[in-house]
PDB file of N, CA and C in Angstrom:
ATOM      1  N   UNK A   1       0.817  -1.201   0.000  1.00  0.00           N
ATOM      2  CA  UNK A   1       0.000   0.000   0.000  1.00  0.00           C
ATOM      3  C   UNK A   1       0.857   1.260   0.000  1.00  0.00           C
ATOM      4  N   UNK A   2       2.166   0.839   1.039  1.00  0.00           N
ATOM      5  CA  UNK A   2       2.542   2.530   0.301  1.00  0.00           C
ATOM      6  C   UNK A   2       3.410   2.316  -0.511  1.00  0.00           C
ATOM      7  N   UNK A   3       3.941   1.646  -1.081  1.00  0.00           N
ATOM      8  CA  UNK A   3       4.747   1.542  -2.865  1.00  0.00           C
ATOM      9  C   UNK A   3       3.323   1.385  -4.429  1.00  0.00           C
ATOM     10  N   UNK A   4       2.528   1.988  -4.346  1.00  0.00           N
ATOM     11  CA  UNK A   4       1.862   1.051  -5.150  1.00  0.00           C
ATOM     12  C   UNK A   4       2.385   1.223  -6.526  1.00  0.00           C
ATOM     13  N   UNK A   5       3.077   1.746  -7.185  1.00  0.00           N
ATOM     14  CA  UNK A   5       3.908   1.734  -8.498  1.00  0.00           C
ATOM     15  C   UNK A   5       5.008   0.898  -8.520  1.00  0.00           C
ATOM     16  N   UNK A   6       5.341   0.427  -7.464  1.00  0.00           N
ATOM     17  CA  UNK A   6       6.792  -0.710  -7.252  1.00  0.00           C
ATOM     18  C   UNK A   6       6.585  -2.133  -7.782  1.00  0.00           C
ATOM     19  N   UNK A   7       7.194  -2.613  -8.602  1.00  0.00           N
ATOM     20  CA  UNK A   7       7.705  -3.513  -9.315  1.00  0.00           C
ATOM     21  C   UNK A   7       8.336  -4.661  -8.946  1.00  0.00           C
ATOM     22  N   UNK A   8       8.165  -5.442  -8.481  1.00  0.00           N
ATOM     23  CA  UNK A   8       9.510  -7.028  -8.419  1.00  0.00           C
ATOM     24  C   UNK A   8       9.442  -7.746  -9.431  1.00  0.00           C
ATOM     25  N   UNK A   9      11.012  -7.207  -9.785  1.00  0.00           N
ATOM     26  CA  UNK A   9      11.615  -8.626 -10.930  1.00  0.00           C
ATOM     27  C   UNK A   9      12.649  -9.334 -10.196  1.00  0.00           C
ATOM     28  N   UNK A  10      12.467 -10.781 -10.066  1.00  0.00           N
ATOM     29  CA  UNK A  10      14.160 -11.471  -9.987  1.00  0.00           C
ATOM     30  C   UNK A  10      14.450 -11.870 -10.892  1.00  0.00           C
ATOM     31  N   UNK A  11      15.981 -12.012 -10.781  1.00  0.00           N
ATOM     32  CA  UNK A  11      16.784 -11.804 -11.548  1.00  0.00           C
ATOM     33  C   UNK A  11      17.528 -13.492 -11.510  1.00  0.00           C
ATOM     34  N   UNK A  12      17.983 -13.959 -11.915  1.00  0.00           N
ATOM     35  CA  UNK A  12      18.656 -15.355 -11.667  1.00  0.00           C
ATOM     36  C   UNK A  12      20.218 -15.018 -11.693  1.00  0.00           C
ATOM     37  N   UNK A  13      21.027 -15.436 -10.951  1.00  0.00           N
ATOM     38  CA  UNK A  13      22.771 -15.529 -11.094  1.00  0.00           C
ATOM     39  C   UNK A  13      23.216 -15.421 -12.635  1.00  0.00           C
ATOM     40  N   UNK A  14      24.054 -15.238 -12.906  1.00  0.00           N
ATOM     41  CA  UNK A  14      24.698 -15.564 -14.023  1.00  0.00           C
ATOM     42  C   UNK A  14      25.145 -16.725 -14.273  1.00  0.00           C
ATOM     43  N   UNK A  15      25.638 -17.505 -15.563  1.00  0.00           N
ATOM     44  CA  UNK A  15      25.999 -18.495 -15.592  1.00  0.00           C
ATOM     45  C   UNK A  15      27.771 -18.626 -14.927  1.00  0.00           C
ATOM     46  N   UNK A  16      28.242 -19.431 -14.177  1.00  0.00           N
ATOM     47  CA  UNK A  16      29.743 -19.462 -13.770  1.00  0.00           C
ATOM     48  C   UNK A  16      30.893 -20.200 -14.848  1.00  0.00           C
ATOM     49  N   UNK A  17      31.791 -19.050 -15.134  1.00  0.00           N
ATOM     50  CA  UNK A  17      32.542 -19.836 -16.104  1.00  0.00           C
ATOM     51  C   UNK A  17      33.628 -20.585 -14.887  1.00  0.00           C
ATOM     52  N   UNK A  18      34.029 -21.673 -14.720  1.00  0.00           N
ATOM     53  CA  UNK A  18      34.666 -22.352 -13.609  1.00  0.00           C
ATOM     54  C   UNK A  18      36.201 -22.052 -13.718  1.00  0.00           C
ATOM     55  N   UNK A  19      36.454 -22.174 -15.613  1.00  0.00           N
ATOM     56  CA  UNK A  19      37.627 -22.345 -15.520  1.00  0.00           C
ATOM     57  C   UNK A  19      38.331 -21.049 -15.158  1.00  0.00           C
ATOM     58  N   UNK A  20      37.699 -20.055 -15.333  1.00  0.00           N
ATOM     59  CA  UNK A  20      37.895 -18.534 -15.311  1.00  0.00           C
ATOM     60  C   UNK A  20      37.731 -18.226 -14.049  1.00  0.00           C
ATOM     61  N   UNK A  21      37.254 -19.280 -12.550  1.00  0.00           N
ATOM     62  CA  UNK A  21      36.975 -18.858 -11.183  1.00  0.00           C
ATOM     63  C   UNK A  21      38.365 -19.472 -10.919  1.00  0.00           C
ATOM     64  N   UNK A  22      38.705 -20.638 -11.304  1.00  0.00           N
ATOM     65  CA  UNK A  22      40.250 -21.112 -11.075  1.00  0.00           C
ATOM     66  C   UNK A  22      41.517 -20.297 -10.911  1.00  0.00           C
ATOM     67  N   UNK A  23      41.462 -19.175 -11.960  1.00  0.00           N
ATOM     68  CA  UNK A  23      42.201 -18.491 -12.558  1.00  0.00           C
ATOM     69  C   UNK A  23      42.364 -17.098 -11.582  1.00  0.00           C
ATOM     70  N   UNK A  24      41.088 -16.757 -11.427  1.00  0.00           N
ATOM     71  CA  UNK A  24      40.888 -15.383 -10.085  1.00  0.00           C
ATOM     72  C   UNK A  24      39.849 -15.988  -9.315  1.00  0.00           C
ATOM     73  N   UNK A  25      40.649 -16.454  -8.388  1.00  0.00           N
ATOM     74  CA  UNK A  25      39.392 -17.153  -7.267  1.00  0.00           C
ATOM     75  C   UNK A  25      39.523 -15.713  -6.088  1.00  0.00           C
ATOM     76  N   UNK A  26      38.057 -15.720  -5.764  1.00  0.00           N
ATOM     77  CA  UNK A  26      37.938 -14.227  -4.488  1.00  0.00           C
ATOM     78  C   UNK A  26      38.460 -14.803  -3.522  1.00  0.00           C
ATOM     79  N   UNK A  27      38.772 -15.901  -3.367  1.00  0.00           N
ATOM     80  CA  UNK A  27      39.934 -16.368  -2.132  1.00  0.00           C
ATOM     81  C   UNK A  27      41.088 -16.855  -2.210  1.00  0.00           C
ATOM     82  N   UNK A  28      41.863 -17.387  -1.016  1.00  0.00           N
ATOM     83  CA  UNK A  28      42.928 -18.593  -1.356  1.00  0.00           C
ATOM     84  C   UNK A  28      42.427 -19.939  -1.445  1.00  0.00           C
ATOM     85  N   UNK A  29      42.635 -20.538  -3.005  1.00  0.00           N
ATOM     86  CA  UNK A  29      42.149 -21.682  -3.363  1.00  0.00           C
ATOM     87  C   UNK A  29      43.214 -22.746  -3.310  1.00  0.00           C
ATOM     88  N   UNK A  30      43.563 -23.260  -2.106  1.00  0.00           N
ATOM     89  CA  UNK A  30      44.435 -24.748  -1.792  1.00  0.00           C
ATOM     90  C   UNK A  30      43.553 -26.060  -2.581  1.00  0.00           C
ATOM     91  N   UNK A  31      42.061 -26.023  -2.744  1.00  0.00           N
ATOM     92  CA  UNK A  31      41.708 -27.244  -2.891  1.00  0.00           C
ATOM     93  C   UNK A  31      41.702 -27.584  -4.524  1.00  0.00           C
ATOM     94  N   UNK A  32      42.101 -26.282  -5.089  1.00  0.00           N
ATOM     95  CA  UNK A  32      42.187 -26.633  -7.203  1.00  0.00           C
ATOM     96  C   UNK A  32      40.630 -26.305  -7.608  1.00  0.00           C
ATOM     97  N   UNK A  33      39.531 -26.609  -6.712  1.00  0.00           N
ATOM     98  CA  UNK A  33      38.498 -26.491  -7.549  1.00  0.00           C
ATOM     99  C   UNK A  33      37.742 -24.765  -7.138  1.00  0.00           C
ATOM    100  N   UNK A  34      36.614 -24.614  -7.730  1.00  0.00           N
ATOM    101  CA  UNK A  34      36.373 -23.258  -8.245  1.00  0.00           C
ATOM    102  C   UNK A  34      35.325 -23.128  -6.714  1.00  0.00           C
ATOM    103  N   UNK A  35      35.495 -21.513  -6.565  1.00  0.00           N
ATOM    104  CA  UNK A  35      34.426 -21.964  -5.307  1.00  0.00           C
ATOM    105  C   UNK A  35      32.688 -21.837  -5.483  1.00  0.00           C
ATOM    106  N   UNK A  36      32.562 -21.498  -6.560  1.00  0.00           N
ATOM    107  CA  UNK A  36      31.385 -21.580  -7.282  1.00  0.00           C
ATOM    108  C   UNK A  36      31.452 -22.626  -8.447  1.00  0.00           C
ATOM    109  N   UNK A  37      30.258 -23.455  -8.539  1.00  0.00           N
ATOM    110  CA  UNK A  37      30.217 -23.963 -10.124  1.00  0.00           C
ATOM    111  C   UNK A  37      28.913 -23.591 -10.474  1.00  0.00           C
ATOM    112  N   UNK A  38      29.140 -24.058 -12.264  1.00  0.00           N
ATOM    113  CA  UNK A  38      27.771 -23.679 -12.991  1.00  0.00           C
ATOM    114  C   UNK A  38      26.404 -24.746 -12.614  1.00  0.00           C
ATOM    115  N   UNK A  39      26.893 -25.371 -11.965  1.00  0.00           N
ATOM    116  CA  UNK A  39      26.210 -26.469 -11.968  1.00  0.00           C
ATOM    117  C   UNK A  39      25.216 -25.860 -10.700  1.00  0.00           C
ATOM    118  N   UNK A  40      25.916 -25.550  -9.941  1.00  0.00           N
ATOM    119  CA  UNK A  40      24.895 -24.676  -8.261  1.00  0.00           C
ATOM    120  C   UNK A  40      24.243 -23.399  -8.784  1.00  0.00           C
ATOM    121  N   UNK A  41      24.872 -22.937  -9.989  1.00  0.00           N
ATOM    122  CA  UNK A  41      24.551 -21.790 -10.250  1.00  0.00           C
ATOM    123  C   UNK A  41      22.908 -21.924 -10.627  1.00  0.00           C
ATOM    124  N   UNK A  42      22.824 -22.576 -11.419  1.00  0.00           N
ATOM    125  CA  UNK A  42      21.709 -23.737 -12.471  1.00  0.00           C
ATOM    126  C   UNK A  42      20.795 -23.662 -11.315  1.00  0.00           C
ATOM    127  N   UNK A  43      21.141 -24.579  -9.647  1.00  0.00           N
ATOM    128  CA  UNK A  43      19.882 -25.114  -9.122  1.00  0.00           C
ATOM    129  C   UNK A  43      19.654 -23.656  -8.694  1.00  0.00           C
ATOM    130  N   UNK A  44      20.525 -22.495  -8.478  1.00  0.00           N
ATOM    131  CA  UNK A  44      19.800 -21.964  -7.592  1.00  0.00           C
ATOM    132  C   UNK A  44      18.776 -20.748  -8.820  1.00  0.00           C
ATOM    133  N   UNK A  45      19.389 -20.698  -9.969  1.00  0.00           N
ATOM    134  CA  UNK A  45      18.547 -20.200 -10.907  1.00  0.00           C
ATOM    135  C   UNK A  45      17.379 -20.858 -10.782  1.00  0.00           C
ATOM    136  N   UNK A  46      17.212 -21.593 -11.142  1.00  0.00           N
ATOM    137  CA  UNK A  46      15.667 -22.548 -10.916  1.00  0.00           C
ATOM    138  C   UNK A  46      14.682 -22.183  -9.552  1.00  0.00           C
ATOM    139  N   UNK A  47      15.581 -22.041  -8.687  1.00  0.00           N
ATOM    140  CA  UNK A  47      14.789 -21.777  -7.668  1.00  0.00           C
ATOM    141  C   UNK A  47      14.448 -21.021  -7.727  1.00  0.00           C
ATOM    142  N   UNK A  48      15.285 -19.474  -8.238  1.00  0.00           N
ATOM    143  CA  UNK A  48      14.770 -18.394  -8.457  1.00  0.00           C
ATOM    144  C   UNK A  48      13.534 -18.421  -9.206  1.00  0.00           C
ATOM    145  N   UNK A  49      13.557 -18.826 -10.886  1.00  0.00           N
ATOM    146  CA  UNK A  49      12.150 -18.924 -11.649  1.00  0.00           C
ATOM    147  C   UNK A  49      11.214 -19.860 -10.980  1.00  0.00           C
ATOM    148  N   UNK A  50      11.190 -20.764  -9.953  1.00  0.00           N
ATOM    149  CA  UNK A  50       9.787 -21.280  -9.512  1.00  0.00           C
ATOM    150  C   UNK A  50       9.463 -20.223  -8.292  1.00  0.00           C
ATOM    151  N   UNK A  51      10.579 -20.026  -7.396  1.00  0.00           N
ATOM    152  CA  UNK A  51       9.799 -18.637  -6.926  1.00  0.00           C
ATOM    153  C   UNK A  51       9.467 -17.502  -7.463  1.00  0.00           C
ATOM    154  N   UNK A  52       9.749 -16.906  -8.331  1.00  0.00           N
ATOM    155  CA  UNK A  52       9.043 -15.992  -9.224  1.00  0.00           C
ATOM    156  C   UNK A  52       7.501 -16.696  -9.550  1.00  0.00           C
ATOM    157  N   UNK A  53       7.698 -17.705 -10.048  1.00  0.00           N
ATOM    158  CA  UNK A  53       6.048 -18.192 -10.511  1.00  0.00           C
ATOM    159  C   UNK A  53       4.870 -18.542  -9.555  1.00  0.00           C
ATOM    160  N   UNK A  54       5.765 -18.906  -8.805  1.00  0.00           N
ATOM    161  CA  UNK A  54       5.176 -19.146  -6.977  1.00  0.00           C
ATOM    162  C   UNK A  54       4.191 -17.910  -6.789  1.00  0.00           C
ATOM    163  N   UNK A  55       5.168 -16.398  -6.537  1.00  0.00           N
ATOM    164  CA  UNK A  55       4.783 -15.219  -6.237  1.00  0.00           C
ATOM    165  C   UNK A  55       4.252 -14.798  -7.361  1.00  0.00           C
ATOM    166  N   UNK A  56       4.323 -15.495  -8.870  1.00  0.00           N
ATOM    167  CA  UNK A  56       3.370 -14.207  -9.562  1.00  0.00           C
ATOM    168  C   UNK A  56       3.913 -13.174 -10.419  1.00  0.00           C
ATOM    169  N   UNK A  57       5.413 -13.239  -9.861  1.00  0.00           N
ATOM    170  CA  UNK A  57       5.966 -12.092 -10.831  1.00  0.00           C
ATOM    171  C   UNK A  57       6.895 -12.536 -11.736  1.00  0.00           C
ATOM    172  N   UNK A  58       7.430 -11.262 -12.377  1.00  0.00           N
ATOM    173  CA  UNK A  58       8.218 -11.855 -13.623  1.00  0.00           C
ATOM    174  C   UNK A  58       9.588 -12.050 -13.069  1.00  0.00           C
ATOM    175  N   UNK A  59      10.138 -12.730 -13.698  1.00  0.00           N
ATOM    176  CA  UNK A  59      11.960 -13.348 -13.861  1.00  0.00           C
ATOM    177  C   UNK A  59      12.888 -13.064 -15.201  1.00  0.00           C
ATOM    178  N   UNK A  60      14.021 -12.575 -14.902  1.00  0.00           N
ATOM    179  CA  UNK A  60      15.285 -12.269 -15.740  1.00  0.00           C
ATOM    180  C   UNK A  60      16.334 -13.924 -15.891  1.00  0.00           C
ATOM    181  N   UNK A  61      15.908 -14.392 -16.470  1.00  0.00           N
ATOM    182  CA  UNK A  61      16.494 -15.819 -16.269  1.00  0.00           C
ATOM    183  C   UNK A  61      17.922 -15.822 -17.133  1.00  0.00           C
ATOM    184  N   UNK A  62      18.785 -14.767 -16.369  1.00  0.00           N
ATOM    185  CA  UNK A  62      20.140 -14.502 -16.772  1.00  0.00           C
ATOM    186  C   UNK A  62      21.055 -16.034 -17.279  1.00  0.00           C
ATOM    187  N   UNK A  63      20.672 -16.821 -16.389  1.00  0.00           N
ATOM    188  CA  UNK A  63      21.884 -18.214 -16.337  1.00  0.00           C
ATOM    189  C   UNK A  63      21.719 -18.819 -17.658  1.00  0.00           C
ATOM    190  N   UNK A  64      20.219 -19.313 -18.316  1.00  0.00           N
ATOM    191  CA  UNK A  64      20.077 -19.811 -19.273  1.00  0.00           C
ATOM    192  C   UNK A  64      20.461 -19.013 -20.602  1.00  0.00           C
ATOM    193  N   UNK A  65      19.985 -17.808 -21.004  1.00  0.00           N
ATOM    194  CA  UNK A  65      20.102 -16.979 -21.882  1.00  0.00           C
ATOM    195  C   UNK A  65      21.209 -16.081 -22.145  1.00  0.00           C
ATOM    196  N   UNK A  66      22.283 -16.054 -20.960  1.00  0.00           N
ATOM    197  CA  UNK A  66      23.579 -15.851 -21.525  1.00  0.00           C
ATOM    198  C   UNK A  66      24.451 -17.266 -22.011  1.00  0.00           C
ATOM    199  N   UNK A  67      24.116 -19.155 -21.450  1.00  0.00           N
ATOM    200  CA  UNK A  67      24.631 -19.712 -22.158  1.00  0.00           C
ATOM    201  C   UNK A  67      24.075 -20.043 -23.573  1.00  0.00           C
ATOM    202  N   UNK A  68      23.437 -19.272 -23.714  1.00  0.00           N
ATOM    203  CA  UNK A  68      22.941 -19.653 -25.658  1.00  0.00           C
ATOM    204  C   UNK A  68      23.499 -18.844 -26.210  1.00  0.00           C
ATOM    205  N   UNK A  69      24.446 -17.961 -25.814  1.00  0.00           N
ATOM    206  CA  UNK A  69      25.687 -17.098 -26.634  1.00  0.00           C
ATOM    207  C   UNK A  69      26.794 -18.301 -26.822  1.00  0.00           C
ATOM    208  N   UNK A  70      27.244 -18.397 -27.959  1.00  0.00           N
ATOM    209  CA  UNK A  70      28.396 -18.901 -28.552  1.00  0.00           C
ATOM    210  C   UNK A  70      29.530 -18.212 -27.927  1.00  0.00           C
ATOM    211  N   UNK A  71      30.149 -19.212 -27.222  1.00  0.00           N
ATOM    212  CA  UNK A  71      31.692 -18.530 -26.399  1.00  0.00           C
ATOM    213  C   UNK A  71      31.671 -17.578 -25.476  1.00  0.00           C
ATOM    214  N   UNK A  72      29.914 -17.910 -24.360  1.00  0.00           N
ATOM    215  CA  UNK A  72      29.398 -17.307 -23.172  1.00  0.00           C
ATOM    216  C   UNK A  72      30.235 -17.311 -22.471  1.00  0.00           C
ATOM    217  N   UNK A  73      31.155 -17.583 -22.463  1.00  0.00           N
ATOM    218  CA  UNK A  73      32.691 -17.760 -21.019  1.00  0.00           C
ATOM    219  C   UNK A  73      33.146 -17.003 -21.160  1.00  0.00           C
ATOM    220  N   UNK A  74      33.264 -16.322 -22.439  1.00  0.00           N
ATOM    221  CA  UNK A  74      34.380 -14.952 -22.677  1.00  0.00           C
ATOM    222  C   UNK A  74      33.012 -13.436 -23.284  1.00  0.00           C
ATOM    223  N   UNK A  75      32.501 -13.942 -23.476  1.00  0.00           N
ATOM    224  CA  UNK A  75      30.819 -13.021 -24.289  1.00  0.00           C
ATOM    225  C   UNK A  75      30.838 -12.436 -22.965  1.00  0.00           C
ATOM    226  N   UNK A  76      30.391 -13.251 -21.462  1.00  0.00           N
ATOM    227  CA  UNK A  76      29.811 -12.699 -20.580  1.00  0.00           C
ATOM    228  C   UNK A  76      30.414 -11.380 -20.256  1.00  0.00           C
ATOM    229  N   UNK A  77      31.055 -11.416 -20.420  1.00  0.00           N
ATOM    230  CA  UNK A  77      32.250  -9.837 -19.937  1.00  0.00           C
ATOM    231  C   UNK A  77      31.390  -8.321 -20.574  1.00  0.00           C
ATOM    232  N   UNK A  78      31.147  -8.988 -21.755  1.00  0.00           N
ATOM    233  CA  UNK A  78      30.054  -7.584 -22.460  1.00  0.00           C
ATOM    234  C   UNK A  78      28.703  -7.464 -21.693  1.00  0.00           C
ATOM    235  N   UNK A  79      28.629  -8.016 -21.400  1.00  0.00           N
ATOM    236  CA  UNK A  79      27.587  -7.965 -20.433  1.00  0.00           C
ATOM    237  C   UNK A  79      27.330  -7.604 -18.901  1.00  0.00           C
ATOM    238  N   UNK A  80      27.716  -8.269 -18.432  1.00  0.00           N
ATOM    239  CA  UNK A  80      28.521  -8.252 -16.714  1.00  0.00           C
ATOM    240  C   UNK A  80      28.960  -6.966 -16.263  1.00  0.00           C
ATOM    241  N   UNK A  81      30.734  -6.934 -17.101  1.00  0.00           N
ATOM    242  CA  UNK A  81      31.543  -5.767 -16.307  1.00  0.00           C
ATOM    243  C   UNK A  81      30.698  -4.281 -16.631  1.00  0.00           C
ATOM    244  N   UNK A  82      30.167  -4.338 -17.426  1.00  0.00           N
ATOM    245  CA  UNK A  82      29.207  -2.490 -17.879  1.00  0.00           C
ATOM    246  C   UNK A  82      28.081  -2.439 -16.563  1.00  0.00           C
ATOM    247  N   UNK A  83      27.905  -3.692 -16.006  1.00  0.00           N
ATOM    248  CA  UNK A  83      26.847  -3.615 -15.492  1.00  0.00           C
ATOM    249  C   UNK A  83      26.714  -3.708 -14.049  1.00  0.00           C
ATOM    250  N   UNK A  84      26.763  -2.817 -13.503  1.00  0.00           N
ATOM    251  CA  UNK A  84      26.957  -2.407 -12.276  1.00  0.00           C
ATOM    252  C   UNK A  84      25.520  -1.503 -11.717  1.00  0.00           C
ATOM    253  N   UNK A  85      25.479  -2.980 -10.786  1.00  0.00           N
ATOM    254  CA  UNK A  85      23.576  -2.626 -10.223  1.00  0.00           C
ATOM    255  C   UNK A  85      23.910  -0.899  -9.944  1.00  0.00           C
ATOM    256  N   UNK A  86      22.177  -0.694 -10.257  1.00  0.00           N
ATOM    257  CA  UNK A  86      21.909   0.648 -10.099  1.00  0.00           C
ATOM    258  C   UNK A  86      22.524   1.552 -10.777  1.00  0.00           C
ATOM    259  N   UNK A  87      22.569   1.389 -12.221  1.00  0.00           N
ATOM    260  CA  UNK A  87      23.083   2.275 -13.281  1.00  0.00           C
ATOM    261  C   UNK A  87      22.237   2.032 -14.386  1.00  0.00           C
ATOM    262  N   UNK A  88      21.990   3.501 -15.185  1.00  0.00           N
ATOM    263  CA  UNK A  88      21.249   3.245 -16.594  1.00  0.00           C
ATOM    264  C   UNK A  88      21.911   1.904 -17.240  1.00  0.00           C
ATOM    265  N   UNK A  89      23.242   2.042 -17.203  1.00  0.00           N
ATOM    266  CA  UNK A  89      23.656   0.642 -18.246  1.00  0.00           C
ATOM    267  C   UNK A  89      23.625  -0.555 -17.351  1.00  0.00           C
ATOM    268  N   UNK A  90      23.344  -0.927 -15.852  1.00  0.00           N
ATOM    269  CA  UNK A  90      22.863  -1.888 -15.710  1.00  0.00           C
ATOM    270  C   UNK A  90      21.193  -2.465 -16.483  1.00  0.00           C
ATOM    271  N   UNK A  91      20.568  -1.261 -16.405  1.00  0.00           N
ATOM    272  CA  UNK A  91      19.174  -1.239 -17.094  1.00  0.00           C
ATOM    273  C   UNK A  91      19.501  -1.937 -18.376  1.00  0.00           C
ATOM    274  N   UNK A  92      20.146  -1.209 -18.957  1.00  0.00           N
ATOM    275  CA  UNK A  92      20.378  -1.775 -20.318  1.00  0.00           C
ATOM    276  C   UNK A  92      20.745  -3.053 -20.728  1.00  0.00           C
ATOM    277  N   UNK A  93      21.170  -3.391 -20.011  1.00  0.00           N
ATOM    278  CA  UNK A  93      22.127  -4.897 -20.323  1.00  0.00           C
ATOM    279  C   UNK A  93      20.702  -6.010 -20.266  1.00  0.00           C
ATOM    280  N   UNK A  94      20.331  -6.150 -18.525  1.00  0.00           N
ATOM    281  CA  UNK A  94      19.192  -6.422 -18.550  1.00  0.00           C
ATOM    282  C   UNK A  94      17.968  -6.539 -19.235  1.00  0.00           C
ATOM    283  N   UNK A  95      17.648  -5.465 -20.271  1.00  0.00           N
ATOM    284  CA  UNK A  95      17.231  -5.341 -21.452  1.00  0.00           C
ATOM    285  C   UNK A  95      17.395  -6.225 -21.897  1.00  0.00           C
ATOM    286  N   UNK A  96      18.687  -6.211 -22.779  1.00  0.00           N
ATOM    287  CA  UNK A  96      18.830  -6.444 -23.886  1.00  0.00           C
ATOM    288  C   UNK A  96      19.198  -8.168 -23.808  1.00  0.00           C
ATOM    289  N   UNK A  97      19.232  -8.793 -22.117  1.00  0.00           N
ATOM    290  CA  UNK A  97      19.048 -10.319 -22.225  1.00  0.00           C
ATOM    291  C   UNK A  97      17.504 -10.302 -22.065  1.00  0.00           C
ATOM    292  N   UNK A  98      16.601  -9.479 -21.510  1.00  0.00           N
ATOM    293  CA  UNK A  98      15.733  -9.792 -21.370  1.00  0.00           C
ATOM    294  C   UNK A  98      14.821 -10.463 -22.959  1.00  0.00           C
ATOM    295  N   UNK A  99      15.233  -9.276 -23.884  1.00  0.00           N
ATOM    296  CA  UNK A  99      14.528  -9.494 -25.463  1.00  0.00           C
ATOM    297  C   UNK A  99      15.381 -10.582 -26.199  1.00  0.00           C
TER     298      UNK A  99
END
């Protein structure tokens, strides 16, 4: 009641390129493997779109629709690094996976 013009979209993770988390891991990686994979990325996307459908609203189903780019491991970068929540060109990007 007091937002009534407010909007919820979720958004799903991005897809994880692994070999590229190997390479710059956000920590110290002793164990070799990535501390994210695409594979967790996947369930928790999913969860995201059945809770979206759950609640009713719409979903940005980022994970699937950036891997249907040919050479999404290195593509994602055009996408991603411009896009820094809460900026017109985050808007944009969003867009333009959305269509």
């Amino acid at each position: 009641k007091l937002w009534p013009s407010t909007r919820i979209i979720l958004i799903t993770p991005p897809p994880i390129d692994e070999a590229a988390r190997l390479l710059d891991p956000y920590i110290d990686n002793l164990s070799g493997l990535p501390e994210r994979t695409n594979e967790s990325a996947g369930r928790y996307a999913k969860q995201c779109l059945a809770a979206a459908a759950e609640c009713g609203v719409p979903a940005i189903d980022l994970w699937t629709k950036m891997q249907q780019s040919p050479g999404w491991q290195k593509a994602y970068l055009r996408y991603l690094l411009p896009c820094i929540h809460g900026t017109r060109t985050y808007d944009l990007c969003l867009y333009k996976v959305r269509t």
